[in-house]
PDB file of N, CA and C in Angstrom:
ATOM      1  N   UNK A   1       0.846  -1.180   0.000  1.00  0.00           N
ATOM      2  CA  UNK A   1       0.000   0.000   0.000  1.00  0.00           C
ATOM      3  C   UNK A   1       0.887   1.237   0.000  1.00  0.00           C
ATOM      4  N   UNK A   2       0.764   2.237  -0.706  1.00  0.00           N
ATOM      5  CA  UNK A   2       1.222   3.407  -1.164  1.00  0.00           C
ATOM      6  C   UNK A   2       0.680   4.435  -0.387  1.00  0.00           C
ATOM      7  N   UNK A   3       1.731   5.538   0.294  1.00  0.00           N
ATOM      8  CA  UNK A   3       1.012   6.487   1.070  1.00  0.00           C
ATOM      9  C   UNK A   3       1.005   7.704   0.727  1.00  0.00           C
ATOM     10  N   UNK A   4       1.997   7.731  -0.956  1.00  0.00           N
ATOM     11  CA  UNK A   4       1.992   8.863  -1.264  1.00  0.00           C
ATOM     12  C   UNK A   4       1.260   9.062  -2.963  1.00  0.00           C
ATOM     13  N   UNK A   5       1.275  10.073  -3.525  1.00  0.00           N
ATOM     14  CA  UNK A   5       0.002  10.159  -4.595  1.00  0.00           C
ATOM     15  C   UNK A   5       0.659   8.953  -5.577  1.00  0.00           C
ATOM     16  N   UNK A   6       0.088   8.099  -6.272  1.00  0.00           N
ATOM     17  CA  UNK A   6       0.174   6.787  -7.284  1.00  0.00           C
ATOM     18  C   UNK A   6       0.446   7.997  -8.783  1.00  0.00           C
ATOM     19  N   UNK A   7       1.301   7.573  -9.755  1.00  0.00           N
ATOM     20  CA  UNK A   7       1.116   8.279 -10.808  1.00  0.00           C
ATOM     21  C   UNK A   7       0.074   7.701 -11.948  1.00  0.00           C
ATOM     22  N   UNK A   8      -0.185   8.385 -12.999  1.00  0.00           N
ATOM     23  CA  UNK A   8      -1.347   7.391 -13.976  1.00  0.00           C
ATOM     24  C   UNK A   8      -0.806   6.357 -14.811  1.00  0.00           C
ATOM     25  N   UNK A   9      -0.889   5.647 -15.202  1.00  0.00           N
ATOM     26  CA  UNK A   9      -0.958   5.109 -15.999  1.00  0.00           C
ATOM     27  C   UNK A   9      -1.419   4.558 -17.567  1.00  0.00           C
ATOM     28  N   UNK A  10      -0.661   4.509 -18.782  1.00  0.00           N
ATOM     29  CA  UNK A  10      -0.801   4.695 -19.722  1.00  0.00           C
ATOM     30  C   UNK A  10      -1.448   2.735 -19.944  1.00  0.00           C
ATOM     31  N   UNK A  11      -0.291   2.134 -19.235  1.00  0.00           N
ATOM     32  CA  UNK A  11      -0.353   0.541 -19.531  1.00  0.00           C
ATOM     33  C   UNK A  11      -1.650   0.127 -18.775  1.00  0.00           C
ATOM     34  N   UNK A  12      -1.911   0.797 -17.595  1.00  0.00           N
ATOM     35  CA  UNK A  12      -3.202   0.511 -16.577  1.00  0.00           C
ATOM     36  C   UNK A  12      -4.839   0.826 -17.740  1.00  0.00           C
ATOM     37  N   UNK A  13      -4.626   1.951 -17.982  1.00  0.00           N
ATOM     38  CA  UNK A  13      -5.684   2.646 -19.210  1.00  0.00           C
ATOM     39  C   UNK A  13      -5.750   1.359 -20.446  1.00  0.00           C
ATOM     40  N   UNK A  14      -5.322   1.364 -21.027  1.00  0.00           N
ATOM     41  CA  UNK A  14      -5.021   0.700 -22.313  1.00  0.00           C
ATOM     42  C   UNK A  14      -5.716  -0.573 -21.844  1.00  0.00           C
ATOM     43  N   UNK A  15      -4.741  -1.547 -20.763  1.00  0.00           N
ATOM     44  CA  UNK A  15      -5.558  -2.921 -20.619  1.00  0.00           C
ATOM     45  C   UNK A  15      -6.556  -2.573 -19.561  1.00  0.00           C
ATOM     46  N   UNK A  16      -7.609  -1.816 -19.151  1.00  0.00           N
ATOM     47  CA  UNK A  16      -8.787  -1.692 -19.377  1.00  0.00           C
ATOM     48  C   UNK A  16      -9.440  -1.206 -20.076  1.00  0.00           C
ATOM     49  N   UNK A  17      -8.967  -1.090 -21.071  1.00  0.00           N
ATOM     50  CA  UNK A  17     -10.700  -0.469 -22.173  1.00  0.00           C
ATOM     51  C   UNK A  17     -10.177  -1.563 -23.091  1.00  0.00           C
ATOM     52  N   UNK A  18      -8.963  -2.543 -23.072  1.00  0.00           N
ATOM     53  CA  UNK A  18      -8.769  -3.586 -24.016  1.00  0.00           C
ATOM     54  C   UNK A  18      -9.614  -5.014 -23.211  1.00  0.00           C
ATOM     55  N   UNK A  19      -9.800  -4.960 -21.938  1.00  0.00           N
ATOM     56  CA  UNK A  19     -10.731  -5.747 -21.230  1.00  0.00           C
ATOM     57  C   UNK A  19     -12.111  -5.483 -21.519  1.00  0.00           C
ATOM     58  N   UNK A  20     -12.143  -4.007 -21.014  1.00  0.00           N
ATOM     59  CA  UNK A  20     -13.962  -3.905 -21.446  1.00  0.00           C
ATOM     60  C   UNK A  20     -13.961  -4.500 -22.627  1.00  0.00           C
ATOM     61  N   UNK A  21     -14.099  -4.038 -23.813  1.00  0.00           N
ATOM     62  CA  UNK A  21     -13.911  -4.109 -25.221  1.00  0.00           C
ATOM     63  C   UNK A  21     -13.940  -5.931 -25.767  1.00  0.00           C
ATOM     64  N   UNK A  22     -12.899  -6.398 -25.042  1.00  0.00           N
ATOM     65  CA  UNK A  22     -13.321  -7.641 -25.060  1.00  0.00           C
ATOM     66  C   UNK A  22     -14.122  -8.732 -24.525  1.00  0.00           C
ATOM     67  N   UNK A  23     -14.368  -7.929 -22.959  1.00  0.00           N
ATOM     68  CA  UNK A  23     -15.568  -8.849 -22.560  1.00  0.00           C
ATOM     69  C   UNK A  23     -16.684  -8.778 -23.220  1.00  0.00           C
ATOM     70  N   UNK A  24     -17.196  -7.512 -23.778  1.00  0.00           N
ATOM     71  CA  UNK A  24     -18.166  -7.072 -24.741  1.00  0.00           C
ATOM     72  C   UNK A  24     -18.340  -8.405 -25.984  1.00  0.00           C
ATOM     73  N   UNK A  25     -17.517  -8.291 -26.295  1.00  0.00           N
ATOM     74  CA  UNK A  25     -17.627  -9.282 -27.623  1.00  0.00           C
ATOM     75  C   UNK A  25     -17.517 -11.242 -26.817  1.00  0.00           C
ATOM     76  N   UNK A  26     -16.930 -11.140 -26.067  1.00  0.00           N
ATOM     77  CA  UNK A  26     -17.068 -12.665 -25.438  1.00  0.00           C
ATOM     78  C   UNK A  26     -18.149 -13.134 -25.263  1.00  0.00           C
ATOM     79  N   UNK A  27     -18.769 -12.036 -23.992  1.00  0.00           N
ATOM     80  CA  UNK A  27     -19.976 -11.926 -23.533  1.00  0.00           C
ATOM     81  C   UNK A  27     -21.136 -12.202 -24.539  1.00  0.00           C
ATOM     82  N   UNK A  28     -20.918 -11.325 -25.718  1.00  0.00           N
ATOM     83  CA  UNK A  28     -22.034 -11.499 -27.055  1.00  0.00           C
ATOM     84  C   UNK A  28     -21.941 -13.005 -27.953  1.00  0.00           C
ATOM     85  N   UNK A  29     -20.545 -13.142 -27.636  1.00  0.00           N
ATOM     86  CA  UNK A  29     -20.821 -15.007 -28.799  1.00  0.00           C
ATOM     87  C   UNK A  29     -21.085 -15.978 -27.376  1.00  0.00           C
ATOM     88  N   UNK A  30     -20.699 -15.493 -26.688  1.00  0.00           N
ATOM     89  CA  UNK A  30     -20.949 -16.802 -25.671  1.00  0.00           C
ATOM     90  C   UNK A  30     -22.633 -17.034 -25.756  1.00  0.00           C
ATOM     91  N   UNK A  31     -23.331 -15.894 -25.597  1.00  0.00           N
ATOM     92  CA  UNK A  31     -24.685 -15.661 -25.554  1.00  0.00           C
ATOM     93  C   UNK A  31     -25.489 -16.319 -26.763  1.00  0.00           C
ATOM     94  N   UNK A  32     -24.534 -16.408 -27.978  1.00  0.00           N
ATOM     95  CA  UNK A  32     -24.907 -17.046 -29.088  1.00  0.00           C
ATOM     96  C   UNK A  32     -24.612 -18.081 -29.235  1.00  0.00           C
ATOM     97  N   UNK A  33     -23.444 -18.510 -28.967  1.00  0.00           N
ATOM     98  CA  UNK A  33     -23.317 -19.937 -28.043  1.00  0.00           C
ATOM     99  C   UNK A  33     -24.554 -20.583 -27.416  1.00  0.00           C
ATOM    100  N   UNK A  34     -24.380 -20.225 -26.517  1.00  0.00           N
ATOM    101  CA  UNK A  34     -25.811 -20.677 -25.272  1.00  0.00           C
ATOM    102  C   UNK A  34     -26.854 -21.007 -26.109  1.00  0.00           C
ATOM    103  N   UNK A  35     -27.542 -19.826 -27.084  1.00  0.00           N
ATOM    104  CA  UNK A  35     -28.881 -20.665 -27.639  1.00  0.00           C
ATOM    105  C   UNK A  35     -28.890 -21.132 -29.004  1.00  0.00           C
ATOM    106  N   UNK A  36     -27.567 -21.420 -29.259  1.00  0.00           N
ATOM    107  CA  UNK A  36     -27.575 -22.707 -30.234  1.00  0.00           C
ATOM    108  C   UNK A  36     -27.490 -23.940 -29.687  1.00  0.00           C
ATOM    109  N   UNK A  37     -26.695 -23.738 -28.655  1.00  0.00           N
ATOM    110  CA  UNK A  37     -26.642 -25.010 -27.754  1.00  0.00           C
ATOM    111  C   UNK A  37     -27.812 -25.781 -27.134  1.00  0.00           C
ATOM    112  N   UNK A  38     -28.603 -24.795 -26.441  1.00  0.00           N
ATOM    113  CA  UNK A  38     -30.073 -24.805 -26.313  1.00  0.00           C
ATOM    114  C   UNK A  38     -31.115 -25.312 -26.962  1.00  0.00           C
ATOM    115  N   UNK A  39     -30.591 -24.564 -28.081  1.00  0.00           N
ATOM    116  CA  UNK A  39     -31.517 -25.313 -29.480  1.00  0.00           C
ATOM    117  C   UNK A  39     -31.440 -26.780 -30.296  1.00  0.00           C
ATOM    118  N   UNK A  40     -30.020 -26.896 -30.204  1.00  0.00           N
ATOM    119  CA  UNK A  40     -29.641 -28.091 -30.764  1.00  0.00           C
ATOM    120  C   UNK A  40     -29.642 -29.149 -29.623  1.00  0.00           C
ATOM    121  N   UNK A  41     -29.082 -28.876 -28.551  1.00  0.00           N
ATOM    122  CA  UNK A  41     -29.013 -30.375 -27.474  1.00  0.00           C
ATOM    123  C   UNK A  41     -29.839 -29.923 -26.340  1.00  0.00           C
ATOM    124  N   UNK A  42     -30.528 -28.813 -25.591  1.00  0.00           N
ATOM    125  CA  UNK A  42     -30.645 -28.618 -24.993  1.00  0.00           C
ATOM    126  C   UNK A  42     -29.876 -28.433 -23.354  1.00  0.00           C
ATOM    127  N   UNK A  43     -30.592 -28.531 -22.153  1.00  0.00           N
ATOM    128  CA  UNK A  43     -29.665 -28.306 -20.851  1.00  0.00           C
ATOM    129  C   UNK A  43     -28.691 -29.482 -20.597  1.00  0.00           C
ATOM    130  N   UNK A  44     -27.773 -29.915 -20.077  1.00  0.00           N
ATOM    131  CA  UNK A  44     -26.780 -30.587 -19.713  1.00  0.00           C
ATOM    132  C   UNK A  44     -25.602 -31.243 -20.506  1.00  0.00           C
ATOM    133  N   UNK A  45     -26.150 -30.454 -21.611  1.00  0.00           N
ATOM    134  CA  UNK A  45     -24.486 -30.960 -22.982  1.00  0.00           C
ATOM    135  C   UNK A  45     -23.283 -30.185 -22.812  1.00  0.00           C
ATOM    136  N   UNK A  46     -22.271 -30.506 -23.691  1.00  0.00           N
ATOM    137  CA  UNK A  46     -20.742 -30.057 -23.379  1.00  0.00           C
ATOM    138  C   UNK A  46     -21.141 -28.450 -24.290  1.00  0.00           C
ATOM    139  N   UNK A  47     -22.439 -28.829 -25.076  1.00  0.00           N
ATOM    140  CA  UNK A  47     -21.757 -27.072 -25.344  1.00  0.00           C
ATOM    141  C   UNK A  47     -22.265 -26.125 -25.250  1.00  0.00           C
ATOM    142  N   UNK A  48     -23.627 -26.388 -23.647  1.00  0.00           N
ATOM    143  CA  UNK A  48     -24.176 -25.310 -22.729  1.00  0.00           C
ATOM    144  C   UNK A  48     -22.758 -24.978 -21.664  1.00  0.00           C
ATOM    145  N   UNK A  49     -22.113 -26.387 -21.549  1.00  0.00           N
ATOM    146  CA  UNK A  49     -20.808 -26.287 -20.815  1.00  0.00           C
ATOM    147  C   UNK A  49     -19.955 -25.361 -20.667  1.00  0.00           C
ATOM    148  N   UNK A  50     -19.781 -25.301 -22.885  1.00  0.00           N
ATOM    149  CA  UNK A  50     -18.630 -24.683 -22.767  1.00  0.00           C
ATOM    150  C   UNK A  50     -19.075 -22.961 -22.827  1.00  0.00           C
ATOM    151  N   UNK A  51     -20.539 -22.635 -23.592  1.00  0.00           N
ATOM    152  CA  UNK A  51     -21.146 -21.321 -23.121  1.00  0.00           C
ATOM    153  C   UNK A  51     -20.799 -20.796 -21.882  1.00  0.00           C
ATOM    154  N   UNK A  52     -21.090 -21.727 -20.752  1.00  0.00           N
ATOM    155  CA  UNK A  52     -21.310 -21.175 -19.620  1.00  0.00           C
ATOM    156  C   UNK A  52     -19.699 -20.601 -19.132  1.00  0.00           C
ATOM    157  N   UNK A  53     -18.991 -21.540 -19.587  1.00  0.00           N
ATOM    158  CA  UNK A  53     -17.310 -21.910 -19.390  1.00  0.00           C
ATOM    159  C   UNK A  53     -16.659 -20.158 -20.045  1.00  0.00           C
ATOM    160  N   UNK A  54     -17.321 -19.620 -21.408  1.00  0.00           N
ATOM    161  CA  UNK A  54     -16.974 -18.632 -22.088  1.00  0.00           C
ATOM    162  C   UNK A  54     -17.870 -17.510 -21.319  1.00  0.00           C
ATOM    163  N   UNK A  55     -19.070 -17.788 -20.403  1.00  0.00           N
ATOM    164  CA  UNK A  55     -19.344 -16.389 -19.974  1.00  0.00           C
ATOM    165  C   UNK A  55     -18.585 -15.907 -19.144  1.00  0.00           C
ATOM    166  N   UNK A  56     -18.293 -16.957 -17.926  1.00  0.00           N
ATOM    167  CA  UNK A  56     -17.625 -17.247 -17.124  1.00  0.00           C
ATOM    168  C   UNK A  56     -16.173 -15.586 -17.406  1.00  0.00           C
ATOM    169  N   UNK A  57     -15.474 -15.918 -18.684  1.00  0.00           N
ATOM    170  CA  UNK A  57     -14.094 -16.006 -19.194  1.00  0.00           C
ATOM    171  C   UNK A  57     -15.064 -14.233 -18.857  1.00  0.00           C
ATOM    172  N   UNK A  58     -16.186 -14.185 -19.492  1.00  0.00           N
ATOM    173  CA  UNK A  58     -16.329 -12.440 -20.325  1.00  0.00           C
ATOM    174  C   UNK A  58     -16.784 -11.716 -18.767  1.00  0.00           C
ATOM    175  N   UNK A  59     -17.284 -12.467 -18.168  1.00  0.00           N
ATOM    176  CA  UNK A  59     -17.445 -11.751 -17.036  1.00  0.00           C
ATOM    177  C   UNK A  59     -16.414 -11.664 -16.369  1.00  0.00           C
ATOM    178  N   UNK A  60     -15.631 -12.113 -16.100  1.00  0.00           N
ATOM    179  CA  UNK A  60     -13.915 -12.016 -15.194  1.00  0.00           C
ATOM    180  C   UNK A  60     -13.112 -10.534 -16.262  1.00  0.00           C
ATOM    181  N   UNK A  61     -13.442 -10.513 -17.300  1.00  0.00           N
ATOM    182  CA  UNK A  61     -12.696  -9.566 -17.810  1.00  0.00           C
ATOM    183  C   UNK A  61     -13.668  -8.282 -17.715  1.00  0.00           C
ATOM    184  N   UNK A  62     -14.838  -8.479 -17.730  1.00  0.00           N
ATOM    185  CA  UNK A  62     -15.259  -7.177 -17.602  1.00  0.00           C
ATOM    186  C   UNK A  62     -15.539  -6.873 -16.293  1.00  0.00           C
ATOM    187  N   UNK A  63     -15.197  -7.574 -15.144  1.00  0.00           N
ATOM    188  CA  UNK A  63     -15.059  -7.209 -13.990  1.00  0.00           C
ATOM    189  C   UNK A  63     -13.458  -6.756 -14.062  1.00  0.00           C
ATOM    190  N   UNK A  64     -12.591  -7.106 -13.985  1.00  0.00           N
ATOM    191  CA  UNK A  64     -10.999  -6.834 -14.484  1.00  0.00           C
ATOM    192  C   UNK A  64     -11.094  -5.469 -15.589  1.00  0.00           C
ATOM    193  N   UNK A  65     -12.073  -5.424 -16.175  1.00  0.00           N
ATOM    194  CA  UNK A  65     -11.926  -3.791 -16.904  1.00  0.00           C
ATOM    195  C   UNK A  65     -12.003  -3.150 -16.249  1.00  0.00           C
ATOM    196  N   UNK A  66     -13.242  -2.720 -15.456  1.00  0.00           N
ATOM    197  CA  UNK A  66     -14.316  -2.240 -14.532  1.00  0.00           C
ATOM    198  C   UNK A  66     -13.142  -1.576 -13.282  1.00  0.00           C
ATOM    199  N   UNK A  67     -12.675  -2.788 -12.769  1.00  0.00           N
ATOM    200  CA  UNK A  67     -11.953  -2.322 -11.884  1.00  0.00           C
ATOM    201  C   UNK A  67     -10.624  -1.342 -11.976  1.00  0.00           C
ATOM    202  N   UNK A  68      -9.782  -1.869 -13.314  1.00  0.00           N
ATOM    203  CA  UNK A  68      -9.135  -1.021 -13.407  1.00  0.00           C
ATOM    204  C   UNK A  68      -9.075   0.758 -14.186  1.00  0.00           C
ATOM    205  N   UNK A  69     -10.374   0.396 -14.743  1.00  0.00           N
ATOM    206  CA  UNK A  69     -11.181   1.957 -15.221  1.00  0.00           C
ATOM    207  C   UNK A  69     -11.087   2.480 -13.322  1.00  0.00           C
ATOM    208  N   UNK A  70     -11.667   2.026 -12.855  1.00  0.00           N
ATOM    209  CA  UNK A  70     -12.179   2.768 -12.008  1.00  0.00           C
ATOM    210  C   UNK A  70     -10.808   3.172 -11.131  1.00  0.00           C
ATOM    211  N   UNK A  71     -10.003   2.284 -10.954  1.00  0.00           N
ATOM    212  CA  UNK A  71      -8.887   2.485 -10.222  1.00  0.00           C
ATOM    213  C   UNK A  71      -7.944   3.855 -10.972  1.00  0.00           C
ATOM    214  N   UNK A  72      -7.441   4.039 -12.511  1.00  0.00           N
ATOM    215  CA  UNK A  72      -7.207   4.600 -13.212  1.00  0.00           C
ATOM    216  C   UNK A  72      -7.901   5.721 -13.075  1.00  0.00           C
ATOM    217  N   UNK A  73      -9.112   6.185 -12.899  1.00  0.00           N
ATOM    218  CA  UNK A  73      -9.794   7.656 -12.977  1.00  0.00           C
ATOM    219  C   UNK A  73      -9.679   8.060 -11.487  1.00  0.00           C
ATOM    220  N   UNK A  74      -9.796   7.330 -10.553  1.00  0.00           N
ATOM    221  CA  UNK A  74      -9.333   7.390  -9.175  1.00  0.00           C
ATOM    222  C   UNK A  74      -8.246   8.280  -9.166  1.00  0.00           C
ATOM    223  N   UNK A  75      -7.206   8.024  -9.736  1.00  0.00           N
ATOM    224  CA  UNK A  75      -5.318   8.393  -9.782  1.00  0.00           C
ATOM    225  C   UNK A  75      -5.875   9.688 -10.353  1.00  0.00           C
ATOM    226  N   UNK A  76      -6.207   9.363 -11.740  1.00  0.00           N
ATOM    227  CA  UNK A  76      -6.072  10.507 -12.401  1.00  0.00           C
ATOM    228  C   UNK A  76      -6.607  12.143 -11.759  1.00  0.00           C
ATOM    229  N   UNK A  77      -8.156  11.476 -11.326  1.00  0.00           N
ATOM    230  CA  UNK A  77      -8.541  12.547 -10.430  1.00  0.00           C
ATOM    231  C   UNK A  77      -7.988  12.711  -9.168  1.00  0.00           C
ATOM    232  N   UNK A  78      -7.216  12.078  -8.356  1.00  0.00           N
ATOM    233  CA  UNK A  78      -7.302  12.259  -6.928  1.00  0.00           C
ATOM    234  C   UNK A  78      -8.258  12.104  -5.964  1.00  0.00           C
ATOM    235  N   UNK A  79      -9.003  11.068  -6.158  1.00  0.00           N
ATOM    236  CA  UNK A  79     -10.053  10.634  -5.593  1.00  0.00           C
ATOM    237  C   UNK A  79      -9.840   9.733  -4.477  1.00  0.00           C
ATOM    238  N   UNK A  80      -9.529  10.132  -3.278  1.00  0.00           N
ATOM    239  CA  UNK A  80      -9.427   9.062  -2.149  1.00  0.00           C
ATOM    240  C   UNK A  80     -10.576   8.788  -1.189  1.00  0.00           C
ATOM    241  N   UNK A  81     -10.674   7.633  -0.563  1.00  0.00           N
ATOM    242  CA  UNK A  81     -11.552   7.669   0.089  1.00  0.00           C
ATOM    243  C   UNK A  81     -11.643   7.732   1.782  1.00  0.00           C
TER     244      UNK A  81
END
């Protein structure tokens, strides 16, 4: 833990809006995933599995965007709590 001001970051910025950006699109085929899977085998096959396995992936990154957007505008502004 850091007690004095954090500087910004260029590499922090970048791989979050390269996280958002991609959970976005994960999030959207996984979803297309899911109801083909749905459609074709229905609940308990390997490839509601692997849907669930790929939302899984889009939600960890857009929580991992999320956080570091927020951490990043934090710095930038001087926002402590």
């Amino acid at each position: 833990m850091t007690n004095g001001p954090q500087k910004q970051s260029t590499l922090r910025w970048l791989t979050g809006i390269v996280s958002l950006v991609t959970a976005l699109v994960v999030l959207a085929g996984s979803f297309v995933q899911m109801v083909r899977a749905l459609e074709d085998t229905g609940y308990g096959s390997s490839g509601v599995t692997a849907a669930l396995i790929w939302m899984s992936v889009g939600g960890g990154l857009l929580g991992l965007g999320m956080a570091l957007m927020i951490w990043e505008l934090s710095v930038r502004y001087n926002i402590r709590h």
